[in-house]
N, C-alpha and C. Protein backbone atom coordinates (compact mmCIF):
# COMPACT_ATOMS: atom_id res chain seq x y z
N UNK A 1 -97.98 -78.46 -17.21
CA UNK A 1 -96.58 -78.17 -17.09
C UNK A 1 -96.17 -78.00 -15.62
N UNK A 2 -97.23 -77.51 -14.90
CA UNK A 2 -97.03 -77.07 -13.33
C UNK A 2 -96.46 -78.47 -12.89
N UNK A 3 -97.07 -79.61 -13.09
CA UNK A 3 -96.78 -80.96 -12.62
C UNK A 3 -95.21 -81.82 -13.01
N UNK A 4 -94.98 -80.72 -13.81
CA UNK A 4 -93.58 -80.99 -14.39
C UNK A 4 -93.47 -82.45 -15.33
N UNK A 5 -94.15 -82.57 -15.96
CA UNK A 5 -94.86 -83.44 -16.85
C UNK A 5 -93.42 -84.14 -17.67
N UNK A 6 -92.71 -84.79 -17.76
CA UNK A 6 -91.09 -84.79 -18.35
C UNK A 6 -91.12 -85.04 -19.80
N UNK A 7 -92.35 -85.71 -20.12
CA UNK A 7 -92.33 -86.64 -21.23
C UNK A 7 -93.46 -85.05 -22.37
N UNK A 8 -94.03 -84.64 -21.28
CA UNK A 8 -95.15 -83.41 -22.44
C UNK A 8 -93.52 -82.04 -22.16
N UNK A 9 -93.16 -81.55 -21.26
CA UNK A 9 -91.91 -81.22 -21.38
C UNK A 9 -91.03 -81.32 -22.59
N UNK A 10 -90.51 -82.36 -22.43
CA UNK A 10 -89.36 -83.33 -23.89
C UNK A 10 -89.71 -82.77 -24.85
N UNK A 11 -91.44 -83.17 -25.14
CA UNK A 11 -92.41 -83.17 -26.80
C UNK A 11 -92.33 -81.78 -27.20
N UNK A 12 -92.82 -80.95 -25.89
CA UNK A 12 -93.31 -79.45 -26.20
C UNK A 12 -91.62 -79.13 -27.13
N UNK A 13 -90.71 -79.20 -26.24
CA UNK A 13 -89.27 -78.34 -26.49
C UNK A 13 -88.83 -78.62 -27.87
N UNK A 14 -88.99 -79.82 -27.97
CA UNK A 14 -88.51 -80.59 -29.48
C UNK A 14 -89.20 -80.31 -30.38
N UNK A 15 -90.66 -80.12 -30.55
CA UNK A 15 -91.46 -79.38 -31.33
C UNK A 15 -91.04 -77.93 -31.77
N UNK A 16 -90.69 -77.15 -30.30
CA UNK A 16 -90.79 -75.58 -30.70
C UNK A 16 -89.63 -75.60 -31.56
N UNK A 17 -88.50 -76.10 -31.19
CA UNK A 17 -87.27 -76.53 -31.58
C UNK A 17 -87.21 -76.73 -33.00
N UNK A 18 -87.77 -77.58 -33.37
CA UNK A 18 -88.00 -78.03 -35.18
C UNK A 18 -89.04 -76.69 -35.50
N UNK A 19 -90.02 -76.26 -35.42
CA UNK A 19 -90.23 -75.53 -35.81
C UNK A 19 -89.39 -73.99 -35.99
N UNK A 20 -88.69 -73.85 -34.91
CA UNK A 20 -88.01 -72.14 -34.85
C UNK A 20 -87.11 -72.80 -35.97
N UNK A 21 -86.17 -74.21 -36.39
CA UNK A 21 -85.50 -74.71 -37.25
C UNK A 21 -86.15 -74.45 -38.85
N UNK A 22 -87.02 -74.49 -38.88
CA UNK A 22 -87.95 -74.80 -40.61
C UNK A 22 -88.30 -73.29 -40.44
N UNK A 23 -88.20 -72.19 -39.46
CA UNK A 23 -88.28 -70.63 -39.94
C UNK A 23 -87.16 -70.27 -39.88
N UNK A 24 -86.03 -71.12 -40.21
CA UNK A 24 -84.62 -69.88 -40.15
C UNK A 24 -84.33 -69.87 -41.56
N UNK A 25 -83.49 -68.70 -41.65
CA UNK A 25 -83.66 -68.31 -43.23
C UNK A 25 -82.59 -69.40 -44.08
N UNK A 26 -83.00 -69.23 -45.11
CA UNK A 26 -82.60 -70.76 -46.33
C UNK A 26 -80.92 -70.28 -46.31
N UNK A 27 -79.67 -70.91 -46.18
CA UNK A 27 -78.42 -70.98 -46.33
C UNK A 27 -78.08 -69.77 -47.55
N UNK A 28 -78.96 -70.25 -48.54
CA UNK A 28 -78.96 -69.41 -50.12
C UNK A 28 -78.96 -67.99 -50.06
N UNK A 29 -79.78 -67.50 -48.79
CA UNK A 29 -80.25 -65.97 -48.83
C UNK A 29 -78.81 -65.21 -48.30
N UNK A 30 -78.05 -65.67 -47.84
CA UNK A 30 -76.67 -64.98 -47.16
C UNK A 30 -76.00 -64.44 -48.54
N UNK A 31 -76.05 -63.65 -48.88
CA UNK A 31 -75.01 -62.81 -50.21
C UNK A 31 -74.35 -62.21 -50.08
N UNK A 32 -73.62 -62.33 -48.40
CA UNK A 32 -72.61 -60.85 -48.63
C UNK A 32 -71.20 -62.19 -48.60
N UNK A 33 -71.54 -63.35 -48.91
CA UNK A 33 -70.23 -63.54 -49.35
C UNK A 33 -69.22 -63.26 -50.52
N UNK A 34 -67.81 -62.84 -49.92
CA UNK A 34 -67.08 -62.30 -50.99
C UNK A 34 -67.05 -60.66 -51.57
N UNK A 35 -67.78 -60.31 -50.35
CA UNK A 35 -67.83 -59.13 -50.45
C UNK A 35 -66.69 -58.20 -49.61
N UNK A 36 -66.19 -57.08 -50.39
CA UNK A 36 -65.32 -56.29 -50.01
C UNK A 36 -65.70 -55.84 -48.71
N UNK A 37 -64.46 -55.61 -48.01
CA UNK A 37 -64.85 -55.26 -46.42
C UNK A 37 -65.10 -53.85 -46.37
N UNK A 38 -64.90 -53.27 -47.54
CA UNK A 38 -65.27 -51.14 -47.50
C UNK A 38 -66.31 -51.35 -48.37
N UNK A 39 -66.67 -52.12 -49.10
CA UNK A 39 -68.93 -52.14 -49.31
C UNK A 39 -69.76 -52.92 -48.36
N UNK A 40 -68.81 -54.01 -47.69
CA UNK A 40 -69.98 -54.69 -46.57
C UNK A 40 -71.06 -53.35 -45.83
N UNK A 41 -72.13 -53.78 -45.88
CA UNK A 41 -73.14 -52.73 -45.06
C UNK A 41 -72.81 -52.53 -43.76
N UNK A 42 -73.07 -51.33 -42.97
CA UNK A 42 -73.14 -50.93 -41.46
C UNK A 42 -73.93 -50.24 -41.17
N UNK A 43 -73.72 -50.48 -39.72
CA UNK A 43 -75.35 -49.75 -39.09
C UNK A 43 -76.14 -50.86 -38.00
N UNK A 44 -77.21 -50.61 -37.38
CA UNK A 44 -77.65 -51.23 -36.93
C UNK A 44 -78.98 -52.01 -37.76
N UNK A 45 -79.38 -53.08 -37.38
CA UNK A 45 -79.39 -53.98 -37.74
C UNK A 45 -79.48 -54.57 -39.26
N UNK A 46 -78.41 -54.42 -40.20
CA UNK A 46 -78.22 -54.44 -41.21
C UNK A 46 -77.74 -56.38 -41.74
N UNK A 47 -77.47 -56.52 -40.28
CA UNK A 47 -76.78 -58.19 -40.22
C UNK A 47 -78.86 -58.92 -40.04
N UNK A 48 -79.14 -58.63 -39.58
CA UNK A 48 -80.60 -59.14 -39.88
C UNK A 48 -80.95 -59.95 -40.50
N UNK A 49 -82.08 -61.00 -41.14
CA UNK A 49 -82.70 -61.30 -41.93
C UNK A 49 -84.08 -61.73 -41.52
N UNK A 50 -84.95 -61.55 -41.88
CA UNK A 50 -86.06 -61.82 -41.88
C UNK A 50 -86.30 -63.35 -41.98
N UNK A 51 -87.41 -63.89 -40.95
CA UNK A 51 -87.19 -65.46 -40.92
C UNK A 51 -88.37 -65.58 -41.73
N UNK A 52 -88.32 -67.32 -42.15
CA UNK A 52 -89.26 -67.67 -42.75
C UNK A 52 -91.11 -67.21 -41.92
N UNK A 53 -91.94 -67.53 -42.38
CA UNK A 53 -92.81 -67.60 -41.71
C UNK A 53 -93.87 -68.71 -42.16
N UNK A 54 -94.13 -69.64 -41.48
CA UNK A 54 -94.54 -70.87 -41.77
C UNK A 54 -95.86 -70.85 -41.57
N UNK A 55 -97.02 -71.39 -42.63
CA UNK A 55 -98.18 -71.76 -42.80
C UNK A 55 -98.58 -72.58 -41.38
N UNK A 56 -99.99 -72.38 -41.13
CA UNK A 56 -100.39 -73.44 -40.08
C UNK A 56 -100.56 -74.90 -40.69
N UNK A 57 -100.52 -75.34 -41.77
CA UNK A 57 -100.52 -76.29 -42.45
C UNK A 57 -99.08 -76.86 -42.58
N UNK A 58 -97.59 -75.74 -42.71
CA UNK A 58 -96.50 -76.06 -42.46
C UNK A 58 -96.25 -77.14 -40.78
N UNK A 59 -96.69 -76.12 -40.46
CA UNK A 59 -96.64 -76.23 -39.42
C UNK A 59 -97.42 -77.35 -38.47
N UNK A 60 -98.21 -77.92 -39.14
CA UNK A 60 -98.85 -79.14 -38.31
C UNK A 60 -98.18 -80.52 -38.93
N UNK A 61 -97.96 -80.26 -40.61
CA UNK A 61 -96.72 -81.32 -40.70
C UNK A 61 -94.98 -81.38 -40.04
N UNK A 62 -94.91 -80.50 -39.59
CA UNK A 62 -93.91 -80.36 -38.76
C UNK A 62 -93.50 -81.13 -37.61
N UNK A 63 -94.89 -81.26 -36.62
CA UNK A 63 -95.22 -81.62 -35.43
C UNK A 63 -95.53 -83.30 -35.82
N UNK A 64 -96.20 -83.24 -37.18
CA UNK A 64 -97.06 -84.70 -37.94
C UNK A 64 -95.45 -85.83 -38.07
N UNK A 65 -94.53 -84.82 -38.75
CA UNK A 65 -93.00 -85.37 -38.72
C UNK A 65 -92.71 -85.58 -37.25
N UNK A 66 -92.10 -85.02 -36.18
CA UNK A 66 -92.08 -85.03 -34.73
C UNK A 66 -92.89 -86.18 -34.61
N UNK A 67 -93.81 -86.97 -34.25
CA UNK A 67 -94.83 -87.67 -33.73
C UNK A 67 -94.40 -88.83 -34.54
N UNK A 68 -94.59 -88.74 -36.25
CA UNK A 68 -93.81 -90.17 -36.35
C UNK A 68 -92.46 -90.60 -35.85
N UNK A 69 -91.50 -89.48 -36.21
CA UNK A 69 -89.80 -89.61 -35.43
C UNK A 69 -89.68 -90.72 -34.42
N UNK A 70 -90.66 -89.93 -33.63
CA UNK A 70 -91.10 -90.76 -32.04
C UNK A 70 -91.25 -92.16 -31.99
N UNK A 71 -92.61 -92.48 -32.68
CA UNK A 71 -93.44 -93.94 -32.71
C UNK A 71 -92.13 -94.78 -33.13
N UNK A 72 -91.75 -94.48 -34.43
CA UNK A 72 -90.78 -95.33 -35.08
C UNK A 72 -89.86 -95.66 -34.79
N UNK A 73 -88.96 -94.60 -33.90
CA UNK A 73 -87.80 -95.15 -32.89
C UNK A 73 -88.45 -95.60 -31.72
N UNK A 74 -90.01 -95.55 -31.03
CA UNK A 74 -90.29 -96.64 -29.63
C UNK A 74 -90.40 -97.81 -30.55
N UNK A 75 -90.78 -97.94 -31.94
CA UNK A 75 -91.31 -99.57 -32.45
C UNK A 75 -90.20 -100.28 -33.15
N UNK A 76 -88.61 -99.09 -32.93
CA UNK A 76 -87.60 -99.90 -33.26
C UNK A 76 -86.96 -100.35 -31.61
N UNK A 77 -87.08 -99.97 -30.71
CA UNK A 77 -87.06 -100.40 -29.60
C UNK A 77 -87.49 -101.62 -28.80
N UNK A 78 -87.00 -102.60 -29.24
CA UNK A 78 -87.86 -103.88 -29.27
C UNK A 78 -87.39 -104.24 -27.74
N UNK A 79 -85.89 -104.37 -27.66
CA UNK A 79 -85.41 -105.04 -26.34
C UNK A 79 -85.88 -104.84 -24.62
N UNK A 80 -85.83 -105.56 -24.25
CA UNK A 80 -86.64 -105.29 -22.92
C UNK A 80 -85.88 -104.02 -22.01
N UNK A 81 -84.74 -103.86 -22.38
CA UNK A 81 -83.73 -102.73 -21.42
C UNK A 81 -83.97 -101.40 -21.96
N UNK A 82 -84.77 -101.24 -23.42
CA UNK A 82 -85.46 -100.02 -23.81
C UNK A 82 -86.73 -99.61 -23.49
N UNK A 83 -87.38 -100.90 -22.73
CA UNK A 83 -88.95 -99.97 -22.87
C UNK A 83 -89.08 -99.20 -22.25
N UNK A 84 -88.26 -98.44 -21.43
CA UNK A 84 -88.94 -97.52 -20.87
C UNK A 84 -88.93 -96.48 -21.40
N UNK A 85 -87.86 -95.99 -22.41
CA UNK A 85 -87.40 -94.87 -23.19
C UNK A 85 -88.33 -95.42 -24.60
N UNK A 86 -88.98 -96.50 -24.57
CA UNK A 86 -89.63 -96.55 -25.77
C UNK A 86 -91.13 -96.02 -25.50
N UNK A 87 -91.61 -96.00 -24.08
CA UNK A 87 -92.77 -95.73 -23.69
C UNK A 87 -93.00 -94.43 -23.56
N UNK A 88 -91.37 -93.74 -22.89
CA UNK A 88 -91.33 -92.43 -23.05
C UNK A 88 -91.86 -91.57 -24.37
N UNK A 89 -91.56 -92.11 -25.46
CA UNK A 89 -91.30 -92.09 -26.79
C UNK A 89 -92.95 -91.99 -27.18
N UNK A 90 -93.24 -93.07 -26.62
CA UNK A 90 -94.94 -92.88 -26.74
C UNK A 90 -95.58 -92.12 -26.54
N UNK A 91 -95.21 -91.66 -24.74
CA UNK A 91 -96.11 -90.60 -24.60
C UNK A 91 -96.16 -89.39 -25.08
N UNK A 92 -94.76 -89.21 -25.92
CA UNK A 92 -94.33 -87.75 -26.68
C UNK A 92 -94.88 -87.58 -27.34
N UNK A 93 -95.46 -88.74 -28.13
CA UNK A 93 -96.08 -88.74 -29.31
C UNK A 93 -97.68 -88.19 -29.59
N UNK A 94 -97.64 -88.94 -27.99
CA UNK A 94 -99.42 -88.85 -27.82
C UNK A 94 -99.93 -87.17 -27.49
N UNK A 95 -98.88 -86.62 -26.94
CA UNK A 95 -98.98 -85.07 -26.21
C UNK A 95 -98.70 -84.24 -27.56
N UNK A 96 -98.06 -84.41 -28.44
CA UNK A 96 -98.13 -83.70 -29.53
C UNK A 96 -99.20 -84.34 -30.55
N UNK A 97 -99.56 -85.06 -30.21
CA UNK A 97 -100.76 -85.88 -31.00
C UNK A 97 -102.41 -85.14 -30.58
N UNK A 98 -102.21 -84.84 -29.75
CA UNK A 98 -103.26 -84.12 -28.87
C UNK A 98 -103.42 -82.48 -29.30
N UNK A 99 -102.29 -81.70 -29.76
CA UNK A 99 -102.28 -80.77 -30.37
C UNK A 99 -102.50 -80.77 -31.79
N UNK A 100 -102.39 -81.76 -32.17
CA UNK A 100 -102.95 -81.92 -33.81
C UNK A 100 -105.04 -82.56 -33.73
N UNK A 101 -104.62 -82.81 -32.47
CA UNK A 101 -106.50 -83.66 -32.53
C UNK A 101 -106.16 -85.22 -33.35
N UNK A 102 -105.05 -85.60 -33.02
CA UNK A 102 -104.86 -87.18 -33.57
C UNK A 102 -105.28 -87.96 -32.39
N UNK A 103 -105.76 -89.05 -33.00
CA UNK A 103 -105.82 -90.45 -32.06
C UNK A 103 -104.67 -90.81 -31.90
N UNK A 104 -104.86 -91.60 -30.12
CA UNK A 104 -103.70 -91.98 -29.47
C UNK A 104 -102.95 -93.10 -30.09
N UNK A 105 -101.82 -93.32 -30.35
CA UNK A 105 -101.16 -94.42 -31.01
C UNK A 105 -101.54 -95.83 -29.92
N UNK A 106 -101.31 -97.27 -30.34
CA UNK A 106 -101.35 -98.09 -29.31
C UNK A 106 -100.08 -98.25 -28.35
């Protein structure tokens, strides 16, 4: 990271990113809709909810999703005025590929 790496940068952020996304709590769990404004709860931290907490198995298909995302938009990238953002694309893949212990894509 010291080297300012742009492309392991990109991968890392977008990873943590989808993941802090797949621990936020499900839409469903919010129930104070429609609730009277003299029973809504008060106090401190009463607005809270507890986030998901995701399996390491969640969690490596997460990154497994991330890594294909990648490949599939560099191998829809055919035209010559994309490769470089398609190569980019590659190496994202390969740096989060490396945290799973996958082989490098071609």
């Amino acid at each position: 990271m010291r080297a300012r790496d742009k492309a392991a940068v990109s991968a890392l952020r977008s990873a943590l990113a989808a993941l802090d996304n797949a621990e936020a709590v499900p839409v469903g769990a919010a129930k104070l809709r429609g609730v009277a404004l003299e029973d809504s709860p008060t106090g401190v931290g009463v607005t809270e909810a507890v986030r998901r907490e995701l399996s390491e198995p969640e969690m490596a298909d997460i990154v497994r999703r991330e890594i294909t995302e990648r490949r599939s938009v560099a191998a829809e990238l055919t035209a010559p005025t994309h490769a470089g953002h398609a190569a980019r694309l590659q190496e994202e893949a390969a740096v989060l590929g490396r945290f799973l212990d996958e082989p490098a894509a071609e």
